[in-house]
C-alpha atoms as a PDB file:
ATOM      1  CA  UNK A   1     -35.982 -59.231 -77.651  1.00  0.00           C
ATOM      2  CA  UNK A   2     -36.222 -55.983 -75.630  1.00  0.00           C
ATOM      3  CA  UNK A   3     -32.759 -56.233 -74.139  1.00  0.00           C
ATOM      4  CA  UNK A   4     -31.425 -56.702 -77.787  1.00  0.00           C
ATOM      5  CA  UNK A   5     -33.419 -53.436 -79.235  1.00  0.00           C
ATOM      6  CA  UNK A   6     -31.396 -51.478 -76.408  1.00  0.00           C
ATOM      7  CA  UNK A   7     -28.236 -53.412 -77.154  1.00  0.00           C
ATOM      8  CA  UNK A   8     -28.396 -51.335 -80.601  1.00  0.00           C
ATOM      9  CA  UNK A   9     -27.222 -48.001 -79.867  1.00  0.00           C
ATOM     10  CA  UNK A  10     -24.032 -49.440 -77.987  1.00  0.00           C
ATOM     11  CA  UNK A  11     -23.223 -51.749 -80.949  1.00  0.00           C
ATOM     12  CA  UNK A  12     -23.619 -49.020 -83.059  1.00  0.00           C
ATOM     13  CA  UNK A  13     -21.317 -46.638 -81.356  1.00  0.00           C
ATOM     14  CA  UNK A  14     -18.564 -49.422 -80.782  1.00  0.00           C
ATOM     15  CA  UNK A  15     -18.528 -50.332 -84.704  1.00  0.00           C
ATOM     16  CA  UNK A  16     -18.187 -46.632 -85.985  1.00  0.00           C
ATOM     17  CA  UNK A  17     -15.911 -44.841 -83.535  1.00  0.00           C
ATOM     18  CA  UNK A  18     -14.006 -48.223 -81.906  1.00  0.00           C
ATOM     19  CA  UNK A  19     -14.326 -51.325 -85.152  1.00  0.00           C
ATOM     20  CA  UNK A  20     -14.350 -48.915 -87.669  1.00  0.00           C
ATOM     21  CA  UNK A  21     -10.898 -46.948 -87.249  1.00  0.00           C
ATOM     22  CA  UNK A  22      -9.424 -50.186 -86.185  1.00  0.00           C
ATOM     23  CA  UNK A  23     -10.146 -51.793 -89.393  1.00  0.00           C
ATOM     24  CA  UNK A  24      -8.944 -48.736 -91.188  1.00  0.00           C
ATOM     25  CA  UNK A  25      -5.411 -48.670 -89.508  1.00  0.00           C
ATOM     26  CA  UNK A  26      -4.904 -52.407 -89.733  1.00  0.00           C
ATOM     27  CA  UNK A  27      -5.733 -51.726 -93.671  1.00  0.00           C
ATOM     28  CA  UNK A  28      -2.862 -48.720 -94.061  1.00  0.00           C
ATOM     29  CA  UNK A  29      -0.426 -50.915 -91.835  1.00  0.00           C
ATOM     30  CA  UNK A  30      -0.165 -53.295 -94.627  1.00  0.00           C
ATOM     31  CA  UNK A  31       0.258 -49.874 -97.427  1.00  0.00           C
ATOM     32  CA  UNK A  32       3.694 -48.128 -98.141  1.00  0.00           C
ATOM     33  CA  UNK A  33       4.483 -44.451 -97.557  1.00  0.00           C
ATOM     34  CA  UNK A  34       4.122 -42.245-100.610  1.00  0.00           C
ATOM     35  CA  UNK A  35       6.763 -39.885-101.776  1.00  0.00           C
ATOM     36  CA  UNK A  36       5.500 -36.699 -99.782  1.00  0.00           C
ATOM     37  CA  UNK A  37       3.946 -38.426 -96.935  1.00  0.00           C
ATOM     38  CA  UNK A  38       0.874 -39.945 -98.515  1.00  0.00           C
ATOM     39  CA  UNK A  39       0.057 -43.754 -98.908  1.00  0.00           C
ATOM     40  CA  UNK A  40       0.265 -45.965-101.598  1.00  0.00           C
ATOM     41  CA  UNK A  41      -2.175 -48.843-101.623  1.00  0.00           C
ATOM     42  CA  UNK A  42       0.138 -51.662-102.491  1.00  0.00           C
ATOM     43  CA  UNK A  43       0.189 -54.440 -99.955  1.00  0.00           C
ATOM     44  CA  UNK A  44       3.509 -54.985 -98.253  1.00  0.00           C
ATOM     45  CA  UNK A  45       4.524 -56.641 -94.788  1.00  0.00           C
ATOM     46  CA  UNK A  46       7.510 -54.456 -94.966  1.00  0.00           C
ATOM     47  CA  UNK A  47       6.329 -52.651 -92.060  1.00  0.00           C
ATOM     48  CA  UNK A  48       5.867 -55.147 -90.157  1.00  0.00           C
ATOM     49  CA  UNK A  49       9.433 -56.592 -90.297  1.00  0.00           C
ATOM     50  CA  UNK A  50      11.120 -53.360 -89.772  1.00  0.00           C
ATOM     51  CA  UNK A  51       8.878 -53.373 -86.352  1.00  0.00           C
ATOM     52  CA  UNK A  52      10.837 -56.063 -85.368  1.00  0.00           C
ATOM     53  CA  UNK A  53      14.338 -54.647 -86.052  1.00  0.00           C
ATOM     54  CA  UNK A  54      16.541 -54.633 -82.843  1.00  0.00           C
ATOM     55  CA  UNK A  55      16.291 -50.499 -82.736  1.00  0.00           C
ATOM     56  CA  UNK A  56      12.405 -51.217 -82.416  1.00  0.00           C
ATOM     57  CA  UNK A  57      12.520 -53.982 -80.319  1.00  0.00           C
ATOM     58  CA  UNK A  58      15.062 -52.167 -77.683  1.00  0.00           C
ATOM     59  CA  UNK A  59      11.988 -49.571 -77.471  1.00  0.00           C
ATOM     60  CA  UNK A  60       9.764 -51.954 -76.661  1.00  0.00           C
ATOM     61  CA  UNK A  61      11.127 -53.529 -74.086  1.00  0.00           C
ATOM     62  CA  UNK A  62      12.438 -50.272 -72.389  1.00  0.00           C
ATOM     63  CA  UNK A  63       8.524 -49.439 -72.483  1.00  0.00           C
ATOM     64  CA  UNK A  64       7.835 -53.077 -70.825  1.00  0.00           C
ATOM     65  CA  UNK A  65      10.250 -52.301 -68.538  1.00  0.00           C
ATOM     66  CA  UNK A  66       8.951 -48.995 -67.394  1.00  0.00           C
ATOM     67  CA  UNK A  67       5.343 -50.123 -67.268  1.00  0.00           C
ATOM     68  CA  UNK A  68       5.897 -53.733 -65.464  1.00  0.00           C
ATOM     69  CA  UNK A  69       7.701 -51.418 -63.035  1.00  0.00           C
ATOM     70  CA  UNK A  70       4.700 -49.299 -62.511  1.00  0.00           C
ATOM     71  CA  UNK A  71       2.584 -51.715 -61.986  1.00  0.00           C
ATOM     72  CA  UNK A  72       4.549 -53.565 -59.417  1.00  0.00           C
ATOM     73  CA  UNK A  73       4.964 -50.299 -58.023  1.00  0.00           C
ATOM     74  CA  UNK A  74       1.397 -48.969 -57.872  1.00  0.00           C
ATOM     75  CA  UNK A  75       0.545 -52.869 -56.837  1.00  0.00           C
ATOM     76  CA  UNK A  76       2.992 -52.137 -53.493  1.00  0.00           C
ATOM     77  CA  UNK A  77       1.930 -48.900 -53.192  1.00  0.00           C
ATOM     78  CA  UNK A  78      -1.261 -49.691 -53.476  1.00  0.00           C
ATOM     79  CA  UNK A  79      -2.087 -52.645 -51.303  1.00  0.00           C
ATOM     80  CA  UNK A  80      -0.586 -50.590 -48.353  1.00  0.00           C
ATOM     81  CA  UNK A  81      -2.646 -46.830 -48.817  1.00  0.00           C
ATOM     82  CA  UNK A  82      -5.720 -49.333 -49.560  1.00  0.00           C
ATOM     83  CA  UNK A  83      -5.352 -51.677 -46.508  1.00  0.00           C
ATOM     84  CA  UNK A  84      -4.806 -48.041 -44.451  1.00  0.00           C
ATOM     85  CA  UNK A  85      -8.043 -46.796 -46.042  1.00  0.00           C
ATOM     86  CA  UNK A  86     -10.154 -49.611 -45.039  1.00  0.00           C
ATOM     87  CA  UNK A  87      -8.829 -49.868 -41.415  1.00  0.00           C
ATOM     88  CA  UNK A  88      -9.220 -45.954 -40.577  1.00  0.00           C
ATOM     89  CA  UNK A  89     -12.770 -44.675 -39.019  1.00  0.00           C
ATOM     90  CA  UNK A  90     -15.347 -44.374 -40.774  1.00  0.00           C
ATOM     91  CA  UNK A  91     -15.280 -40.690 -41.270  1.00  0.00           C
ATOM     92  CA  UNK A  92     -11.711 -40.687 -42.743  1.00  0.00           C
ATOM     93  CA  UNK A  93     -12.307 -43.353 -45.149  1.00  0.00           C
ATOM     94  CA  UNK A  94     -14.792 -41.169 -47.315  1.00  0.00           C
ATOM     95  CA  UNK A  95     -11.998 -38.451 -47.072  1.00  0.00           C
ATOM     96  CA  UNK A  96      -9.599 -40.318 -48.412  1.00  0.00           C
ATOM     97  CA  UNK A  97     -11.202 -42.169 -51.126  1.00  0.00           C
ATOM     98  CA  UNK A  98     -11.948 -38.271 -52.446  1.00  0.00           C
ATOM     99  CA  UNK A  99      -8.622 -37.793 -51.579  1.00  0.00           C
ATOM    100  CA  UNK A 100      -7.511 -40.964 -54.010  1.00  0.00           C
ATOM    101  CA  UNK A 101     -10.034 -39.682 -56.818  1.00  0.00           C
ATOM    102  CA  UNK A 102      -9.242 -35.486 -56.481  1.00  0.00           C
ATOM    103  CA  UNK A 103      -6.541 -36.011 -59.463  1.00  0.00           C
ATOM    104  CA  UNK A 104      -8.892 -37.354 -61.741  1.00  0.00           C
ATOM    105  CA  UNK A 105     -11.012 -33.792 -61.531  1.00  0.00           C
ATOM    106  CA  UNK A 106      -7.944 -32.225 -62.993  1.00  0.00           C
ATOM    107  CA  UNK A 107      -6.600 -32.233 -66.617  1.00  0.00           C
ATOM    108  CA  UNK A 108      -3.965 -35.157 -67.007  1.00  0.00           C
ATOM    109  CA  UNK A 109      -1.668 -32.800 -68.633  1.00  0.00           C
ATOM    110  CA  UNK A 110      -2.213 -29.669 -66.415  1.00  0.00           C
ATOM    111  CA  UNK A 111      -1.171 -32.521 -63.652  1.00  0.00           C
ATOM    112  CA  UNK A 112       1.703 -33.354 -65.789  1.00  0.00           C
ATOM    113  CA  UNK A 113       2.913 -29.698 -66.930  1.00  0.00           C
ATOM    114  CA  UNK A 114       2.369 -28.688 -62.740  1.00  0.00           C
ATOM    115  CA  UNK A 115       5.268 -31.182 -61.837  1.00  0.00           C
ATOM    116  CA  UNK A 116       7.076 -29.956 -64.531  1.00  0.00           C
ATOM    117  CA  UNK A 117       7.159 -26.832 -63.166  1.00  0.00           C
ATOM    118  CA  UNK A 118       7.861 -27.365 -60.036  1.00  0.00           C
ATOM    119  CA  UNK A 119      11.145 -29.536 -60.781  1.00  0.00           C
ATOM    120  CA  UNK A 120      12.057 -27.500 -63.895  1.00  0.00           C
ATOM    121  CA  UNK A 121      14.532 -24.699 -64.099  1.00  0.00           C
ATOM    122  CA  UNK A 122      13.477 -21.846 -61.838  1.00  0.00           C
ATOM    123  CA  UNK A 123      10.993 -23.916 -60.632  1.00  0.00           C
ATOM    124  CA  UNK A 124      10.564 -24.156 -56.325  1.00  0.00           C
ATOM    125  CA  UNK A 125      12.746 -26.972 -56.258  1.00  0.00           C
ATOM    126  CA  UNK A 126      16.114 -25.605 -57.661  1.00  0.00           C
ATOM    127  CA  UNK A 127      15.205 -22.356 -55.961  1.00  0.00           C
ATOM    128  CA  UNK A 128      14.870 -24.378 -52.316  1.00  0.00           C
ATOM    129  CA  UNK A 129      18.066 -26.519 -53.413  1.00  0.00           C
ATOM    130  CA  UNK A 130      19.784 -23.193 -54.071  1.00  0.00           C
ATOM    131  CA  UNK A 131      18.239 -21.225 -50.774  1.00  0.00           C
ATOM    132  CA  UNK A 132      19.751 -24.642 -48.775  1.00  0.00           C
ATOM    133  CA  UNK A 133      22.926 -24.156 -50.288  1.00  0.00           C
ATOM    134  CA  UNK A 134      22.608 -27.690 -51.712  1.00  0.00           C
ATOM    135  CA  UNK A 135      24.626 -28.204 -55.049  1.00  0.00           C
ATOM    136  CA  UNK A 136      22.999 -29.614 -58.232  1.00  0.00           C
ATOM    137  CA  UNK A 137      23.226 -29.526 -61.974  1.00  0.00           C
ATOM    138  CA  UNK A 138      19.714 -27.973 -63.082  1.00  0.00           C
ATOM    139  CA  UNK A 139      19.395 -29.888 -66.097  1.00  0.00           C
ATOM    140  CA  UNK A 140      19.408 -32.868 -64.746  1.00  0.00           C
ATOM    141  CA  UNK A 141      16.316 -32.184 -62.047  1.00  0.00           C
ATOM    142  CA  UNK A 142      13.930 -31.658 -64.782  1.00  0.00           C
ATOM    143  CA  UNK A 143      13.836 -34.397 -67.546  1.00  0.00           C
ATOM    144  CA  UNK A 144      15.044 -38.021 -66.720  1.00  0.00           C
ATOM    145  CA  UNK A 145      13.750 -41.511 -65.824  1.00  0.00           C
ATOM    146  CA  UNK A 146      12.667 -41.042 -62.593  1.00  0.00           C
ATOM    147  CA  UNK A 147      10.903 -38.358 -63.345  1.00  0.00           C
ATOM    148  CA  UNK A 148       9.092 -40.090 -65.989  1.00  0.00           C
ATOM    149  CA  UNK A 149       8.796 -43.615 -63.597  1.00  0.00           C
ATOM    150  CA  UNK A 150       7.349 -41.091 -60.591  1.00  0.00           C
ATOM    151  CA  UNK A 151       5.118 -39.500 -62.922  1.00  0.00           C
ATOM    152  CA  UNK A 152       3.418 -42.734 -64.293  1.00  0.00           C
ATOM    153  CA  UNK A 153       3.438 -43.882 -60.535  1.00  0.00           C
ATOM    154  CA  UNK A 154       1.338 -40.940 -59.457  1.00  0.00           C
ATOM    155  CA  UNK A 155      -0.864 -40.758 -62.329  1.00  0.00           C
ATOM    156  CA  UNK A 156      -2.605 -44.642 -62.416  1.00  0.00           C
ATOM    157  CA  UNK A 157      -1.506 -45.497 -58.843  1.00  0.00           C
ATOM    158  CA  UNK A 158      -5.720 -44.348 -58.181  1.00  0.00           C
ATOM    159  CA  UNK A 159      -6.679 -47.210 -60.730  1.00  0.00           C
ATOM    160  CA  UNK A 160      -4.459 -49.458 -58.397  1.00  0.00           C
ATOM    161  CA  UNK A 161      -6.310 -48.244 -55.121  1.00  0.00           C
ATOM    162  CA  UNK A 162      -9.541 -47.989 -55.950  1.00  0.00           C
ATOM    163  CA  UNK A 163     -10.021 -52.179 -56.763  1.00  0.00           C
ATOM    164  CA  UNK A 164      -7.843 -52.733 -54.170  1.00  0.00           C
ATOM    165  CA  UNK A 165      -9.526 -50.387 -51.626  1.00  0.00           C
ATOM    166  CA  UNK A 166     -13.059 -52.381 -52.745  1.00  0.00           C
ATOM    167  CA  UNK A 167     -11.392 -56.249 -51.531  1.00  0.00           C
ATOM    168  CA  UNK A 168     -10.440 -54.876 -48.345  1.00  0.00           C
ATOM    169  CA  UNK A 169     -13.765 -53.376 -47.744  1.00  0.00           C
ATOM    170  CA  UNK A 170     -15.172 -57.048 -47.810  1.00  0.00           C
ATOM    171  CA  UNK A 171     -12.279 -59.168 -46.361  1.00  0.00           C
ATOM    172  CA  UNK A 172     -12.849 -60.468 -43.140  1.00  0.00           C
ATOM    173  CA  UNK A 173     -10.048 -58.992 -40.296  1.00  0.00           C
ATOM    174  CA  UNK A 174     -10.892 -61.894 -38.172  1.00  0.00           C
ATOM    175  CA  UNK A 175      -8.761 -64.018 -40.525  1.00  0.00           C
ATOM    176  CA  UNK A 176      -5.533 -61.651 -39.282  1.00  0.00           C
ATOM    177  CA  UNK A 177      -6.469 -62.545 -35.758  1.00  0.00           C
ATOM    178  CA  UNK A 178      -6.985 -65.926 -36.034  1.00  0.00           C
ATOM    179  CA  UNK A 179      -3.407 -66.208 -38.261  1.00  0.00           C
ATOM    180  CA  UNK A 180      -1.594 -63.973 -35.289  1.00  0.00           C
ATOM    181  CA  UNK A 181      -3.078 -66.507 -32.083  1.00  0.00           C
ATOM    182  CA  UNK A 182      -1.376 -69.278 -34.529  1.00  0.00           C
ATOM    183  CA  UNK A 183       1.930 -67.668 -34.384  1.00  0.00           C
ATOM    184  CA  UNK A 184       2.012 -66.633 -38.044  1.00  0.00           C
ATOM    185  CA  UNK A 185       4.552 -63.513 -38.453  1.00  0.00           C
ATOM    186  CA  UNK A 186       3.578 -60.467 -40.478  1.00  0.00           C
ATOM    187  CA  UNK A 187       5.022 -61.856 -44.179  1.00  0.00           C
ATOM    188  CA  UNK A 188       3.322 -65.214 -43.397  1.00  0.00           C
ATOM    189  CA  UNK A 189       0.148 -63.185 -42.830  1.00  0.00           C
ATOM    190  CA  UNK A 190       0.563 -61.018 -45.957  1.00  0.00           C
ATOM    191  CA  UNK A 191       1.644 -63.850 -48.390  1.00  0.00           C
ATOM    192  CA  UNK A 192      -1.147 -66.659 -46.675  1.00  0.00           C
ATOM    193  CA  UNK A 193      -4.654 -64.769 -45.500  1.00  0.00           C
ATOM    194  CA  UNK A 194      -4.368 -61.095 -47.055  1.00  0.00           C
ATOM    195  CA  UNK A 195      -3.160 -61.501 -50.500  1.00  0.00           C
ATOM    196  CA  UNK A 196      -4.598 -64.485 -51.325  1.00  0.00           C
ATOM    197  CA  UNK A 197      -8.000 -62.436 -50.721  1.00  0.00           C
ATOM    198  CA  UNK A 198      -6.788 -59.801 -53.202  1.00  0.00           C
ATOM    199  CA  UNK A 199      -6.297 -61.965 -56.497  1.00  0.00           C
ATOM    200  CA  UNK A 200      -8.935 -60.819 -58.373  1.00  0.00           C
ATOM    201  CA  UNK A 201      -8.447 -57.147 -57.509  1.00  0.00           C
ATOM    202  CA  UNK A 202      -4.901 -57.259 -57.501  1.00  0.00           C
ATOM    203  CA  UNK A 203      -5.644 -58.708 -61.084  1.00  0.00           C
ATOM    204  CA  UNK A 204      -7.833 -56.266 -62.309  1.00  0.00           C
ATOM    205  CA  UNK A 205      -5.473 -52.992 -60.855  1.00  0.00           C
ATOM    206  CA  UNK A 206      -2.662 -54.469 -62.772  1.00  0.00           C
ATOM    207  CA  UNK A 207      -4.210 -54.810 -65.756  1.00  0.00           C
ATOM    208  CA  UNK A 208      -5.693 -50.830 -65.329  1.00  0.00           C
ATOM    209  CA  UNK A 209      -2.365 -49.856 -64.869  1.00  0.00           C
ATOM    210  CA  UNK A 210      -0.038 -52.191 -67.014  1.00  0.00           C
ATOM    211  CA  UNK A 211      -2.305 -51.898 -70.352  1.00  0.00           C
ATOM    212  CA  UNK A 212      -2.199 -47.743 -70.308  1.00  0.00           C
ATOM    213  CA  UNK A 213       1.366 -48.088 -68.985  1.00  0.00           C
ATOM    214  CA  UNK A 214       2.568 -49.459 -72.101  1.00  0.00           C
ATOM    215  CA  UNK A 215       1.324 -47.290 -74.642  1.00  0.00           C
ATOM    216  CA  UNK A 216       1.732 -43.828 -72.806  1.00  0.00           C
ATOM    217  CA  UNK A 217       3.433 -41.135 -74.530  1.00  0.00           C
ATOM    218  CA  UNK A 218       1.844 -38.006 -72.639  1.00  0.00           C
ATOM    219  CA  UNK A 219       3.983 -38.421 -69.515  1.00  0.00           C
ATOM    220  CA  UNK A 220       6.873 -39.763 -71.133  1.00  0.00           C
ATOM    221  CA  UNK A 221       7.284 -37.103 -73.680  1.00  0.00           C
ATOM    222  CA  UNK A 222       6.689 -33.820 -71.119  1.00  0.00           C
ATOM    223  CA  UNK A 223       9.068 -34.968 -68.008  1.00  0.00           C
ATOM    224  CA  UNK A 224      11.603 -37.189 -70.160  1.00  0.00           C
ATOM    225  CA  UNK A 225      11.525 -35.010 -73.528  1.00  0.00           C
ATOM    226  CA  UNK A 226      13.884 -35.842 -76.245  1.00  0.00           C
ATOM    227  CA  UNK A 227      15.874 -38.410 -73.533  1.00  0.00           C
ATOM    228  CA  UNK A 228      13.630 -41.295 -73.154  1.00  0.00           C
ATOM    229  CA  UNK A 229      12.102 -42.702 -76.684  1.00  0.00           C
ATOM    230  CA  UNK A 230       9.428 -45.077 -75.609  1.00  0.00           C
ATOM    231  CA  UNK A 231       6.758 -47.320 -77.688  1.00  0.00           C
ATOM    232  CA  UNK A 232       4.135 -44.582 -77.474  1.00  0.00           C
ATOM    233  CA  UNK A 233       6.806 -41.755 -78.505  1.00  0.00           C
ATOM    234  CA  UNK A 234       7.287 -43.479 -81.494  1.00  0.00           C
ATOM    235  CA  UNK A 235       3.954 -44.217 -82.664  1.00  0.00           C
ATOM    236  CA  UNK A 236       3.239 -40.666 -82.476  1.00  0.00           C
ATOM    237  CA  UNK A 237       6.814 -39.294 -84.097  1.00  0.00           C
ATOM    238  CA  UNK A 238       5.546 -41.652 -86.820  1.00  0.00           C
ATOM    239  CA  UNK A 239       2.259 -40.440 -87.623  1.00  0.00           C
ATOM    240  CA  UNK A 240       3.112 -36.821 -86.769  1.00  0.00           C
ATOM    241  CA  UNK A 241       6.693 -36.192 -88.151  1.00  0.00           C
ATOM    242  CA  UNK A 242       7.734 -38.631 -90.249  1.00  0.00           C
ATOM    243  CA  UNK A 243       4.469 -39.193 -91.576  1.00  0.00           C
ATOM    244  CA  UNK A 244       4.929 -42.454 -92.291  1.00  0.00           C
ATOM    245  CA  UNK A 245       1.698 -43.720 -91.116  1.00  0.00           C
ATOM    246  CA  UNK A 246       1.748 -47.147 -92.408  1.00  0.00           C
ATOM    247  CA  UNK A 247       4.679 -48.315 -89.913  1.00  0.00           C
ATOM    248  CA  UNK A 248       2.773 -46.395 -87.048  1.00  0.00           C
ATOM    249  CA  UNK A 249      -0.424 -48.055 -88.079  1.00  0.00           C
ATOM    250  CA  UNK A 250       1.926 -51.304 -88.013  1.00  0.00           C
ATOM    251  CA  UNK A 251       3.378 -50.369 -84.659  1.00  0.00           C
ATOM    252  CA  UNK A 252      -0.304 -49.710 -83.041  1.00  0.00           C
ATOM    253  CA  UNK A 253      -1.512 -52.762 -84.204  1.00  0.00           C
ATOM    254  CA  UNK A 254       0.992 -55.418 -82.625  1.00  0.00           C
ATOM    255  CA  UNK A 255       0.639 -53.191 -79.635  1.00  0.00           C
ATOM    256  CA  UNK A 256      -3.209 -53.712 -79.440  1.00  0.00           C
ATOM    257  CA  UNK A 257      -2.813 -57.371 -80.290  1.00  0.00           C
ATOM    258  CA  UNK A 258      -0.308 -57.586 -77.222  1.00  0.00           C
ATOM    259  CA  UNK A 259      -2.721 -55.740 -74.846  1.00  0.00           C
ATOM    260  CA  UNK A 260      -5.760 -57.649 -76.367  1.00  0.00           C
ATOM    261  CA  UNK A 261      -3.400 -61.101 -75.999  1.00  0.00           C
ATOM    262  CA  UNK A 262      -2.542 -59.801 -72.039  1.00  0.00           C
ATOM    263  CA  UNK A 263      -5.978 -59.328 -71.138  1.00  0.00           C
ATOM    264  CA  UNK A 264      -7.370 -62.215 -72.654  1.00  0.00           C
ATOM    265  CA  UNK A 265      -4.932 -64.598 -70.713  1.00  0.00           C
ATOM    266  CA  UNK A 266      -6.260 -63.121 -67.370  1.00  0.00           C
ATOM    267  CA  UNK A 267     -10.213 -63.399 -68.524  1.00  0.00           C
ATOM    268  CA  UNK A 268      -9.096 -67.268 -69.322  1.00  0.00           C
ATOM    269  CA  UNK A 269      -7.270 -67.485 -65.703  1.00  0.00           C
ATOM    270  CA  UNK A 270      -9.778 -65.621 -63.999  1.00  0.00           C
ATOM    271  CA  UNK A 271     -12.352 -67.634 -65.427  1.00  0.00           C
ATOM    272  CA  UNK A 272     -10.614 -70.563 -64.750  1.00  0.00           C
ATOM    273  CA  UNK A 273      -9.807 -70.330 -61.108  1.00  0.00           C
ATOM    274  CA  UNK A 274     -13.266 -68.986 -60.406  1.00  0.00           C
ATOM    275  CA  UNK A 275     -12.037 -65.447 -59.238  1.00  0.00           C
END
């Protein structure tokens, strides 16, 4: 009875500020746009079928794209700066897990706006590609898709590490040994004892990175700027410019049912193989 008295204040909280506004945006995702930007509260599923159009649908999957390829990415990435943590001395491990969190004291878009900068016109880049003697077009340093891809990289690889950095704290070395006096090579090692090991963290970083991934619009819209149109760009042109807030309330909610959808299949495979 006691536990459920405290579970109050957290139910509370998650029905007005999380249940609440949900409910309200899956309500004006089934309204029409008024003539000046306002809604009209006749029910339509208009919205949804235009979300489905190929122009919308070639957004999408240019999002997928980019954040399947961060998460493999940050998953690489990842496995190897967490395996190097664990292994180092002790002293150097506590350094570099600070070093791993350090971005998250800073502003995500003073992080963002700082590589900017840097690659931008006038920025040190061009100038030490101009001191060099190196040619180069200076548009094309500072807004593309590899900025954009390197910028999502940097930004959740941490959420990748951390989980990752935790396994290998608790796996057992000895395995490695015993798998090199058997003659196994290094890929025979990596694919049989280590990852194996890592399922459930590996899980859990991709799903950190992949569900964020999806739905960013932050990094996307300061180092790729009018270039690179992805599923969280247009959510936001819709409620902000066009104003037509009942196909970016449609948008937002068959994104959240995808992401919901995602991370209920790993709870059921998780569950199910007991990791």
């Amino acid at each position: 009875m006691k536990s459920k008295v405290l579970a109050i204040p957290a139910l509370v909280w998650f029905g007005f500020f999380v249940l609440a506004p949900l409910i309200i945006v899956i309500a004006v995702s089934f309204a029409t746009q008024g003539t000046y930007g306002g809604l009209e509260w006749s029910v339509t599923f208009e919205n949804y079928v235009r979300a489905f159009s190929t122009t919308y649908l070639g957004i999408f999957f240019e999002s997928l794209k980019l954040a399947l390829l961060t998460t493999i990415s940050c998953g690489v990435l990842g496995t190897l700066m967490a395996w190097a943590m664990s292994t180092s001395s002790p002293q150097h491990r506590h350094l570099y897990v600070c070093a791993v969190a350090l971005p998250f004291l800073t502003n995500l878009i003073i992080r963002i706006y700082a590589l900017r900068l840097f690659v931008g016109y006038g920025g040190p880049l061009q100038g030490t590609l101009q001191f060099l003697g190196i040619p180069f077009d200076p548009f094309v340093l500072s807004q593309n898709k590899v900025l954009v891809f390197y910028g999502m990289v940097t930004t959740y690889l941490p959420f990748m590490v951390l989980p990752l950095y935790g396994a290998f704290e608790k796996f057992d070395f000895t395995w490695v040994e015993a798998a090199q006096d058997l003659g196994a090579g290094p890929w025979k090692i990596l694919f049989s004892v280590i990852l194996p090991n890592l399922k459930k963290a590996l899980g859990s970083g991709a799903l950190l990175v992949f569900i964020p991934s999806l739905g960013e619009y932050v990094i996307p819209d300061l180092l790729g700027g009018a270039k690179n149109m992805l599923y969280g760009n247009l959510i936001t042109e819709e409620f902000l410019k066009s104003r037509h807030w009942p196909f970016g309330s449609a948008l937002s909610v068959l994104l959240i049912v995808l992401l919901l959808t995602v991370a209920w299949i790993y709870s059921r495979r998780a569950a199910k193989h007991g990791s």
